[in-house]
N, C-alpha and C. Protein backbone atom coordinates (compact mmCIF):
# COMPACT_ATOMS: atom_id res chain seq x y z
N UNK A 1 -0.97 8.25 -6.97
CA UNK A 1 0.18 7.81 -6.20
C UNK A 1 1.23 7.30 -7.15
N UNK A 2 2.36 7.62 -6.75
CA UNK A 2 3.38 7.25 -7.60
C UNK A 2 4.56 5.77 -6.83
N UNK A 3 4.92 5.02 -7.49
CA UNK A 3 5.84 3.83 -7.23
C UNK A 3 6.53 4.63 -6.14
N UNK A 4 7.42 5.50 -5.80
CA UNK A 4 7.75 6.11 -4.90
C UNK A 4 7.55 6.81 -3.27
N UNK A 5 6.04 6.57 -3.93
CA UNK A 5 5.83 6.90 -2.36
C UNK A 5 5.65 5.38 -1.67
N UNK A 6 5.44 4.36 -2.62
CA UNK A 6 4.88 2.88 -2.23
C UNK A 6 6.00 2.90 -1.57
N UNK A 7 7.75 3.26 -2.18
CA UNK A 7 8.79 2.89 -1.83
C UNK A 7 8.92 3.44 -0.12
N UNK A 8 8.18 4.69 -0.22
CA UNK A 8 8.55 5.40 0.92
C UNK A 8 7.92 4.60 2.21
N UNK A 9 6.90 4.08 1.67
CA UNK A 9 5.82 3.69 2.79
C UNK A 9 6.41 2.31 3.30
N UNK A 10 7.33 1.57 2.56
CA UNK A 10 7.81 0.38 2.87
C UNK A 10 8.83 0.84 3.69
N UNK A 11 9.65 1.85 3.13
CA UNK A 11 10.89 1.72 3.99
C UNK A 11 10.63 2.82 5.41
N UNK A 12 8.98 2.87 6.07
CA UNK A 12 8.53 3.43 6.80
C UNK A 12 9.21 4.89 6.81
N UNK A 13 9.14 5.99 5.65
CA UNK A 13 9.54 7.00 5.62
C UNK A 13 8.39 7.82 5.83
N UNK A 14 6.99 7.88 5.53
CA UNK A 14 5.66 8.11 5.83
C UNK A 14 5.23 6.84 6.17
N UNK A 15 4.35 7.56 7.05
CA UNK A 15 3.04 6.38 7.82
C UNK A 15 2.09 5.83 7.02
N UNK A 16 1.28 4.51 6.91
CA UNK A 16 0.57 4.16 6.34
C UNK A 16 -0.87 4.73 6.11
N UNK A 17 -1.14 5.78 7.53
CA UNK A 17 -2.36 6.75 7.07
C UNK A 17 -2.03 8.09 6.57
N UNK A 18 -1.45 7.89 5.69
CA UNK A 18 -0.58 8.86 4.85
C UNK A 18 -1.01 8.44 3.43
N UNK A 19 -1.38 7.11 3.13
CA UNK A 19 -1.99 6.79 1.86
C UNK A 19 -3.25 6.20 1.37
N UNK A 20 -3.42 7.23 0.07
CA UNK A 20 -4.88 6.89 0.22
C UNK A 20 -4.82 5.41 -0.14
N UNK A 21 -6.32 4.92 0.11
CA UNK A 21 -6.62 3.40 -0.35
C UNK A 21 -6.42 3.42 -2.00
N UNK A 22 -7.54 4.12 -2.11
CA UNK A 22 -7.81 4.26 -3.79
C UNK A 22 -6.60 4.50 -4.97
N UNK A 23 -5.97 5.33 -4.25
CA UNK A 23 -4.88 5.52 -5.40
C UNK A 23 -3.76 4.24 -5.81
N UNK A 24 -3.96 3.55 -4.40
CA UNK A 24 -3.38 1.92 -4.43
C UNK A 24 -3.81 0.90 -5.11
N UNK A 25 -5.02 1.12 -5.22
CA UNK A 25 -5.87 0.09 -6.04
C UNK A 25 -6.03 0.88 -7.74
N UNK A 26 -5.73 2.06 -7.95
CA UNK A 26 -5.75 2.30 -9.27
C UNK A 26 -4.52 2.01 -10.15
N UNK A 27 -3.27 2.04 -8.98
CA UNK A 27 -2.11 1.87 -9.26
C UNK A 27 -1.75 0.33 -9.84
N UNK A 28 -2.81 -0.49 -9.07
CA UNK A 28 -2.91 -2.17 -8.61
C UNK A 28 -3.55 -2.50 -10.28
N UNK A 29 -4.79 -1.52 -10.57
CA UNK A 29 -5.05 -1.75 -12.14
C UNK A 29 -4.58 -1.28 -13.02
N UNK A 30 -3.62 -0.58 -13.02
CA UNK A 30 -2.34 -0.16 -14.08
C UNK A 30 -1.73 -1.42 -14.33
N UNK A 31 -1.05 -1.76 -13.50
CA UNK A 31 0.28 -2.78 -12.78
C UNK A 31 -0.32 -4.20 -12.54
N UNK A 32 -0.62 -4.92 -13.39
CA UNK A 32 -1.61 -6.22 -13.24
C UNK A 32 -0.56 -7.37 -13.44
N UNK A 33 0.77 -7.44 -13.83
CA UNK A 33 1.63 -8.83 -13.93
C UNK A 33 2.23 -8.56 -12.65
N UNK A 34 1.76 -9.74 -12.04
CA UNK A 34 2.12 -10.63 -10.65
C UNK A 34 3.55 -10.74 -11.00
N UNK A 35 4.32 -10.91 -11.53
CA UNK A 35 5.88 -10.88 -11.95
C UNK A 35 6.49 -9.25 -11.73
N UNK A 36 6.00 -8.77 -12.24
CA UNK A 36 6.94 -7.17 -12.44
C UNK A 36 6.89 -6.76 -10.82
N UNK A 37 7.81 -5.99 -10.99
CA UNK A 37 8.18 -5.37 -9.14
C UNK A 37 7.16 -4.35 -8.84
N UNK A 38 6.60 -3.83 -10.05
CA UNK A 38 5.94 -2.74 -9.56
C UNK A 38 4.69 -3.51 -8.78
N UNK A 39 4.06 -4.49 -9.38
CA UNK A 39 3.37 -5.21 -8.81
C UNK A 39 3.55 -5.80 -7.47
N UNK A 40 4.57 -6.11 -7.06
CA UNK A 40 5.62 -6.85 -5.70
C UNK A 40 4.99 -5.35 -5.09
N UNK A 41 5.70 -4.41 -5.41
CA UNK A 41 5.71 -2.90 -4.46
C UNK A 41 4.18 -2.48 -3.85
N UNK A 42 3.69 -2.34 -4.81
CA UNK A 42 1.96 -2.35 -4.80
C UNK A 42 1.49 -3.74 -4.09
N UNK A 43 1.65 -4.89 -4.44
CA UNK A 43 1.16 -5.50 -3.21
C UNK A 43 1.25 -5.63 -1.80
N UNK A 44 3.00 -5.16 -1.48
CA UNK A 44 3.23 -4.54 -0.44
C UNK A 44 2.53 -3.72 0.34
N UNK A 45 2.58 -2.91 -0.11
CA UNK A 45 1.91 -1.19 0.15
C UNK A 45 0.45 -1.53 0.80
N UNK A 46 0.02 -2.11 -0.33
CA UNK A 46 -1.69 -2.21 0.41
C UNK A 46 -1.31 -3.06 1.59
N UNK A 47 -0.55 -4.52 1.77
CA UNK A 47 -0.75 -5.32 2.91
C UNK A 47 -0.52 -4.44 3.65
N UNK A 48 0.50 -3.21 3.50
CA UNK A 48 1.09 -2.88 4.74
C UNK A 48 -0.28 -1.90 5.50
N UNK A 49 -0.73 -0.91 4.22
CA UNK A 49 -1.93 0.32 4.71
C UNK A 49 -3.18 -0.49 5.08
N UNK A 50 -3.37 -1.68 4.83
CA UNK A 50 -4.39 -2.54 4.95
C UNK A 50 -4.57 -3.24 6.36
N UNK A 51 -3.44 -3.70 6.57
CA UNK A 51 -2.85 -3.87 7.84
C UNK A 51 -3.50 -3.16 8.89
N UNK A 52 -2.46 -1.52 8.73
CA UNK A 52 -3.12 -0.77 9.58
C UNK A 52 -4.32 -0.55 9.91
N UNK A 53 -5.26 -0.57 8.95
CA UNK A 53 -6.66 -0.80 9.09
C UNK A 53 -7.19 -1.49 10.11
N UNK A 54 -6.98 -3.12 9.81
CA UNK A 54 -7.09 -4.08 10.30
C UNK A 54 -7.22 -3.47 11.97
N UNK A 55 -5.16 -3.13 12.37
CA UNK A 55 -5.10 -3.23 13.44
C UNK A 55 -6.01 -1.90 14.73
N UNK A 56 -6.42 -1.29 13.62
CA UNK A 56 -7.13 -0.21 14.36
C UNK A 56 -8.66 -0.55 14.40
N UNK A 57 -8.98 -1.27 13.68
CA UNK A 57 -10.53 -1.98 14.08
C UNK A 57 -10.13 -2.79 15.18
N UNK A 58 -9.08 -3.53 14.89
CA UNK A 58 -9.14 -4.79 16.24
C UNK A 58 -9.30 -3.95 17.50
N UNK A 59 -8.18 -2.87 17.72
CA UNK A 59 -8.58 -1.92 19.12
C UNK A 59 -9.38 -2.10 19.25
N UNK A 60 -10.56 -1.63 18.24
CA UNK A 60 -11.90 -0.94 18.93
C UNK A 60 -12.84 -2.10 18.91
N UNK A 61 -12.50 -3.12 18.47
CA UNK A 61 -13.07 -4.15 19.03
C UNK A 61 -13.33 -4.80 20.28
């Protein structure tokens, strides 16, 4: 996954089951200073695809 699609996924241009988990979290161990944006972007991204997760277990709860 590239910084760009993170961008895309924030500014809801693709859907969040549009990205994989994994490539977020490899991106997350590239990108390890809590300061740099790429880091900001990437933490984004997952709350947001993570989220969705979340809210689709709660349904079926």
């Amino acid at each position: 996954m590239h910084l760009p699609i993170s961008q895309a996924l924030i500014r809801n241009e693709i859907p969040p089951q549009a990205i994989n988990i994994q490539h977020l979290i490899e991106m997350a161990e590239k990108y390890q200073n809590p300061q740099s944006s790429e880091y900001k972007l990437i933490e984004l991204a997952l709350n947001i695809v993570l989220g969705r997760y979340l809210e689709k277990v709660n349904k079926l709860l």
